[in-house]
N, C-alpha and C. Protein backbone atom coordinates (compact mmCIF):
# COMPACT_ATOMS: atom_id res chain seq x y z
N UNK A 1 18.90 81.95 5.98
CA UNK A 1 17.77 81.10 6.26
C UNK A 1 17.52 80.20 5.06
N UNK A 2 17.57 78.70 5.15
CA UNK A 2 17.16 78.11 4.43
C UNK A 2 15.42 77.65 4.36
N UNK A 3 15.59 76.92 3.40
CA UNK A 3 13.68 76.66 3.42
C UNK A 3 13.20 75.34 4.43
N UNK A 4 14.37 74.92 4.82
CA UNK A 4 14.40 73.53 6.02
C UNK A 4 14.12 74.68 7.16
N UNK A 5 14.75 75.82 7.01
CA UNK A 5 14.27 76.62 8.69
C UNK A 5 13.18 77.04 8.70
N UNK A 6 12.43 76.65 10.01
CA UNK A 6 11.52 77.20 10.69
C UNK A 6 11.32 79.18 11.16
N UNK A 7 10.28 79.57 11.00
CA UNK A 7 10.52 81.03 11.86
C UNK A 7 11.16 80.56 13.04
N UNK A 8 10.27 79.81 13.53
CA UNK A 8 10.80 78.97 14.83
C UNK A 8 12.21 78.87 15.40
N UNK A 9 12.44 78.54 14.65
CA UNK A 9 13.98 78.00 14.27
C UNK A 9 14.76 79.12 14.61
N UNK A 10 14.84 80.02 13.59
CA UNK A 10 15.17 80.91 12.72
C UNK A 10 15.29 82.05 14.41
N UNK A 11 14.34 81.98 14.98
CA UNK A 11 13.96 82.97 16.14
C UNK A 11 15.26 82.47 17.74
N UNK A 12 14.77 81.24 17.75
CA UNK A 12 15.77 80.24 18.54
C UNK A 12 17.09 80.83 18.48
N UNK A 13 17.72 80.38 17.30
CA UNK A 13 19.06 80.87 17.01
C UNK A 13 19.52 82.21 17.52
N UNK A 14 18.45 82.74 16.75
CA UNK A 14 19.10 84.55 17.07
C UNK A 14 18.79 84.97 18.43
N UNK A 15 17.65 84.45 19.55
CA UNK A 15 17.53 84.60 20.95
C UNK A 15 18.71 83.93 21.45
N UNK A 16 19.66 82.98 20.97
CA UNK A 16 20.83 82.42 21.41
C UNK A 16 21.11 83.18 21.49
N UNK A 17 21.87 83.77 20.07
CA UNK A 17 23.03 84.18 19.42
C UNK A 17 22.68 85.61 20.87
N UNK A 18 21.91 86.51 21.05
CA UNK A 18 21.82 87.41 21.59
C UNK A 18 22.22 87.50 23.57
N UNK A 19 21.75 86.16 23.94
CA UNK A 19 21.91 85.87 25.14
C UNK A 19 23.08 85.57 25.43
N UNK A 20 24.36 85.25 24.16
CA UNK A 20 25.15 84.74 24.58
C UNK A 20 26.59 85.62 23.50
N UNK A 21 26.54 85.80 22.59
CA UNK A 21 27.58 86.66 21.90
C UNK A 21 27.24 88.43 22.01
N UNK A 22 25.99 88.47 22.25
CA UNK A 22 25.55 89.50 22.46
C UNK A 22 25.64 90.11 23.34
N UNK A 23 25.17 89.62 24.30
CA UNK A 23 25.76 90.48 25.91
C UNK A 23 26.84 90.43 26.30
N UNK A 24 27.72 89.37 25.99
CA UNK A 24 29.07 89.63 26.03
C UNK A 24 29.88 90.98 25.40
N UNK A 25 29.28 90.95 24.18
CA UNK A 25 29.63 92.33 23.42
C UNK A 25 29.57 93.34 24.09
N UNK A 26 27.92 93.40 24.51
CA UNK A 26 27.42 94.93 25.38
C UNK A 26 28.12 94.77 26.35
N UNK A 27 28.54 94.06 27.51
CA UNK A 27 29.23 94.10 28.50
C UNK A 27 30.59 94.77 28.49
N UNK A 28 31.43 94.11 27.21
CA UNK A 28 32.51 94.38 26.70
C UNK A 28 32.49 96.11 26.57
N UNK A 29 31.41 96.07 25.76
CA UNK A 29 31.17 97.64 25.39
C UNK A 29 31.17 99.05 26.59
N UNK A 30 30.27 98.31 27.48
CA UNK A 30 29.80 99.17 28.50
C UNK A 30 31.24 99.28 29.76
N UNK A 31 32.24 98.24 29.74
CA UNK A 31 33.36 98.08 30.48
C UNK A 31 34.29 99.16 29.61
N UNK A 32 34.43 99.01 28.21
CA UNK A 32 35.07 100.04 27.58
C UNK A 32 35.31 101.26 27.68
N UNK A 33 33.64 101.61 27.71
CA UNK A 33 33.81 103.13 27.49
C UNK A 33 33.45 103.53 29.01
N UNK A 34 33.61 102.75 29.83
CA UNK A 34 34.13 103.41 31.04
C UNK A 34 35.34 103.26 31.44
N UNK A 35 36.35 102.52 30.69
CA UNK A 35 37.45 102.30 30.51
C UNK A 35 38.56 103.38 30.22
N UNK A 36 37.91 104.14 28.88
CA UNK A 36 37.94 104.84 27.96
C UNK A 36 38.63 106.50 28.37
N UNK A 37 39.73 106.47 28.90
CA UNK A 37 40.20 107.84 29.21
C UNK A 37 39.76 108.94 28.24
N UNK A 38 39.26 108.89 26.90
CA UNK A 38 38.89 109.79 25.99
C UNK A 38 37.44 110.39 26.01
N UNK A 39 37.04 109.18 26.72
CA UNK A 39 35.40 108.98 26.76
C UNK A 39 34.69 110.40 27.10
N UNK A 40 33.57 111.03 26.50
CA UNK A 40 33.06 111.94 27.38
C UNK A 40 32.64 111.37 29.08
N UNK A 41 32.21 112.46 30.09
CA UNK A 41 31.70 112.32 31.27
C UNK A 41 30.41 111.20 30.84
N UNK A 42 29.48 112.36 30.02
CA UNK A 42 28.14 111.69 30.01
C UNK A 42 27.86 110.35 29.91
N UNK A 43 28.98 109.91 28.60
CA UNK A 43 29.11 108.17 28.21
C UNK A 43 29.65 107.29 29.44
N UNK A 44 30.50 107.85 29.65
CA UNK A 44 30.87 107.05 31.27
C UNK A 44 29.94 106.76 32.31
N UNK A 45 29.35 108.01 32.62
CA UNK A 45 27.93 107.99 33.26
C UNK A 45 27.06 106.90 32.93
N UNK A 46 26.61 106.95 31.51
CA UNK A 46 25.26 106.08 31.39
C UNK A 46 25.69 104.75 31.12
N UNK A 47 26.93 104.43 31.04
CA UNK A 47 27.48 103.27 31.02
C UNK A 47 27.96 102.32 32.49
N UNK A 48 28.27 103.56 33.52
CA UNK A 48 28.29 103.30 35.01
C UNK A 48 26.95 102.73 35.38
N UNK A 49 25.85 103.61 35.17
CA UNK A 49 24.79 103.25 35.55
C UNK A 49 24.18 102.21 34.91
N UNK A 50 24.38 101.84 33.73
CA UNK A 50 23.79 100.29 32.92
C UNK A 50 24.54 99.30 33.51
N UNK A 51 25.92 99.31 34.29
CA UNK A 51 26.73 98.29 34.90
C UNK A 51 26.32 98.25 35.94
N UNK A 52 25.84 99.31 36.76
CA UNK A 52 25.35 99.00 38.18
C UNK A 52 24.03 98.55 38.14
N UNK A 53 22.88 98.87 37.55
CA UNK A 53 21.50 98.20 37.39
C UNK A 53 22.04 96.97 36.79
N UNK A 54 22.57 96.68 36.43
CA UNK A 54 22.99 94.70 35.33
C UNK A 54 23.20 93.99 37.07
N UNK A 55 23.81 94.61 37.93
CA UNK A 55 24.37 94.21 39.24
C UNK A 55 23.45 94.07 40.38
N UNK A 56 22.61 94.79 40.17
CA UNK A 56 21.62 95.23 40.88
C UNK A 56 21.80 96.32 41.82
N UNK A 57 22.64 96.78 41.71
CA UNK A 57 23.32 97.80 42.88
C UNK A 57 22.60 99.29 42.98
N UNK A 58 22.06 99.22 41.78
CA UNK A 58 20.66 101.11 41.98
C UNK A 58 19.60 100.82 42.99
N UNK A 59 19.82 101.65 43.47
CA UNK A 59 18.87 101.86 44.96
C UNK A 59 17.66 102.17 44.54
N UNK A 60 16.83 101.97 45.04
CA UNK A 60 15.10 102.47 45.31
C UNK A 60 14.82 103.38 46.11
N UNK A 61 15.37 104.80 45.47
CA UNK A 61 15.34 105.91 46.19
C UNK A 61 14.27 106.37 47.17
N UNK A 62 12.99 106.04 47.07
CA UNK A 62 12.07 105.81 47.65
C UNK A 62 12.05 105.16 49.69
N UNK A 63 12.42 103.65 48.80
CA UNK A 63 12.52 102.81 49.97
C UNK A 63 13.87 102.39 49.96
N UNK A 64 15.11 103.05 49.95
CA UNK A 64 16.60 102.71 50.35
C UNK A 64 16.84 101.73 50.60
N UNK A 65 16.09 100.69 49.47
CA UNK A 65 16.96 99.15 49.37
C UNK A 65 17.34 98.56 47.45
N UNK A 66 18.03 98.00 47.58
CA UNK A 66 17.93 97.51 46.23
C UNK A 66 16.24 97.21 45.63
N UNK A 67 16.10 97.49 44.44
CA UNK A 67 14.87 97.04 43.75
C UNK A 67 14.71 95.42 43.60
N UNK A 68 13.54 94.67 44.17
CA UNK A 68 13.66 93.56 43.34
C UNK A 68 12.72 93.35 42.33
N UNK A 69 12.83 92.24 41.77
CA UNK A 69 12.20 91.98 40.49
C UNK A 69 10.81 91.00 40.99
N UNK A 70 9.98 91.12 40.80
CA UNK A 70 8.86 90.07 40.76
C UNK A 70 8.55 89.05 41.38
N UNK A 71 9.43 88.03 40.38
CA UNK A 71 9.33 87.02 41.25
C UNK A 71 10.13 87.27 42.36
N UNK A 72 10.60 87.91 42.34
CA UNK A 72 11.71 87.88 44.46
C UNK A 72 10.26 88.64 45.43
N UNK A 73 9.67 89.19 44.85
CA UNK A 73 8.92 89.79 46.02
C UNK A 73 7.57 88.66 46.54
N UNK A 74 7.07 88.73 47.78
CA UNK A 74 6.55 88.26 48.81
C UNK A 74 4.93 88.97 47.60
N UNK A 75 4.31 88.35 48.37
CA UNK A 75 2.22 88.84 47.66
C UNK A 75 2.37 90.22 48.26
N UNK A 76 2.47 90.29 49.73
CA UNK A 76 2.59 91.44 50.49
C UNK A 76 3.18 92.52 49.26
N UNK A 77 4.65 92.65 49.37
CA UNK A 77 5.36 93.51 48.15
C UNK A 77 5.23 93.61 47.27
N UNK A 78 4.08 92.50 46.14
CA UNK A 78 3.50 92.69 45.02
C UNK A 78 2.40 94.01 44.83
N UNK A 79 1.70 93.40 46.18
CA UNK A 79 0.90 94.63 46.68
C UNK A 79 1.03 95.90 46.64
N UNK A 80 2.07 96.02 47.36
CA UNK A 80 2.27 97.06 47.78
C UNK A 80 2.79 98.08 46.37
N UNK A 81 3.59 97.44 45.53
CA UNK A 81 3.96 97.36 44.36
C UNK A 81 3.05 98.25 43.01
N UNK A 82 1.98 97.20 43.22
CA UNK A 82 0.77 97.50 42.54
C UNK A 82 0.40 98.92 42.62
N UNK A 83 -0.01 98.51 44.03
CA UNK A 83 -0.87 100.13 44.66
C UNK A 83 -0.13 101.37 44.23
N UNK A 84 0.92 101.29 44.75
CA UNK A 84 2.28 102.52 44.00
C UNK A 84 2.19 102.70 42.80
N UNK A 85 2.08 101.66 41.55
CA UNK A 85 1.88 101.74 40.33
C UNK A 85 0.54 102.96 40.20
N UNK A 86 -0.40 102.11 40.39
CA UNK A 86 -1.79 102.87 40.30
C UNK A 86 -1.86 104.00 40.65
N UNK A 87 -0.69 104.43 41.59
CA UNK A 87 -0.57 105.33 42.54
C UNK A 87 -0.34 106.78 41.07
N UNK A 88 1.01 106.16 41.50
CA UNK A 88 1.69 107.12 39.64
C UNK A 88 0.69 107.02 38.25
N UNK A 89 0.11 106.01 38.15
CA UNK A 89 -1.22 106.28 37.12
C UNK A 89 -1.86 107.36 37.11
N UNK A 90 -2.70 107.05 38.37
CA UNK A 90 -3.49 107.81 38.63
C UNK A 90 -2.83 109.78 38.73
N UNK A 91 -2.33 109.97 39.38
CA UNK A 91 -1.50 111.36 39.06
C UNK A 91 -0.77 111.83 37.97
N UNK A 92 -0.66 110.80 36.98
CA UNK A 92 -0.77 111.22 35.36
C UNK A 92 -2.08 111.39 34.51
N UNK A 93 -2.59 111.32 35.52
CA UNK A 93 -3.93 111.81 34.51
C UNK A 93 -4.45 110.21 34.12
N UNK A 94 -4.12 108.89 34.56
CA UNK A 94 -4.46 107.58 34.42
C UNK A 94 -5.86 107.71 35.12
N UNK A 95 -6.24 107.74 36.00
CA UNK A 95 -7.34 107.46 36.82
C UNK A 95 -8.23 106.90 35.92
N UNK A 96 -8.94 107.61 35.05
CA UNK A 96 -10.29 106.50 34.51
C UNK A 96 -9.50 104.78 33.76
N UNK A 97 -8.39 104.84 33.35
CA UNK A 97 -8.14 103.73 32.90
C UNK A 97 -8.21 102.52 33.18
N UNK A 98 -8.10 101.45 32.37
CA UNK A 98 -8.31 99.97 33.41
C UNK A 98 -7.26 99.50 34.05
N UNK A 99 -7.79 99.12 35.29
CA UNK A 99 -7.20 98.58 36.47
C UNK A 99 -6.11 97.39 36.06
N UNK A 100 -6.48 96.80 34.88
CA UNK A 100 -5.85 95.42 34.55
C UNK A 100 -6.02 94.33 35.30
N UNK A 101 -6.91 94.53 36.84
CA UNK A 101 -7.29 93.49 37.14
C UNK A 101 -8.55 92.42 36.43
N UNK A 102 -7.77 91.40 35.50
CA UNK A 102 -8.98 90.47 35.26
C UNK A 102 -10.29 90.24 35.94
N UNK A 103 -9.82 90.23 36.80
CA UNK A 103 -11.37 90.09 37.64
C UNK A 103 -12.17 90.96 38.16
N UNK A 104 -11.81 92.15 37.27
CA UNK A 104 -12.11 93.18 37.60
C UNK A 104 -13.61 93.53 36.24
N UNK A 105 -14.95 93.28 36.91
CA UNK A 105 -16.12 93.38 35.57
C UNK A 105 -16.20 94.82 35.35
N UNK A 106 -16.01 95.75 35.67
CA UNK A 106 -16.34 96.82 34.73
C UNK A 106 -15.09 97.72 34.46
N UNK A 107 -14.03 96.93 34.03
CA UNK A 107 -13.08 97.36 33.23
C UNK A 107 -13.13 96.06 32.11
N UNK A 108 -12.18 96.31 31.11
CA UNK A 108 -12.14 95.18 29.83
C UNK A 108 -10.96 95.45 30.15
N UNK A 109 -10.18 93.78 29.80
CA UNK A 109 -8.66 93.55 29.54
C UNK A 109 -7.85 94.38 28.37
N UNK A 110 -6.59 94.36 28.31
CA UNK A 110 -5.87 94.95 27.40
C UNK A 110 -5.52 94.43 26.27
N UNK A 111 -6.39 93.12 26.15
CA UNK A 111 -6.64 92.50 24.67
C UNK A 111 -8.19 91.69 24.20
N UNK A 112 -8.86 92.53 25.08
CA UNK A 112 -10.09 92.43 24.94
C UNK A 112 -11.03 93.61 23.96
């Protein structure tokens, strides 16, 4: 880092450098050691399964479809989403916590 670089800067680069020499690496990596006739079971395993979630191919054991991400889901499935969340909150012992709904007055935000 010179004194012409920005954090800014400085941050840029290395979010490159990561999106693009970087996952290539891990990819490389994770193809390897399932590659890897020496490999233990276990490493093969958690390396199978980091290649199939990168793919999207892990099921939603639940509801026996692929998981989607966010933005792919409908308001409906956000919903539904939510509620399930709160769902598992709440049966960890979450229940009094805040809802995180903003518009929600008698909870406070999570940077409030």
């Amino acid at each position: 880092m010179t004194k012409k670089d920005t954090e800014e800067a400085v941050l840029e680069r290395t979010r490159h450098r990561l999106r693009t020499t970087g996952l290539e690496a891990a990819v490389e990596a994770l193809i390897g050691v399932c590659q890897d006739k020496a490999a233990p079971a276990p490493a093969k395993a958690t390396a199978g399964v980091a290649i199939m979630r990168a793919n999207g191919l892990m099921l939603d054991k639940s509801a026996g479809a692929p998981q989607k991400s966010a933005a792919e889901m409908t308001p409906e499935e956000l919903t539904g989403a939510l509620d399930a969340l709160k769902g598992q909150l709440a049966a960890l012992g979450g229940s009094q916590a805040d809802s995180g709904d903003e518009n929600d007055e008698a909870g406070e935000g999570v940077f409030d």
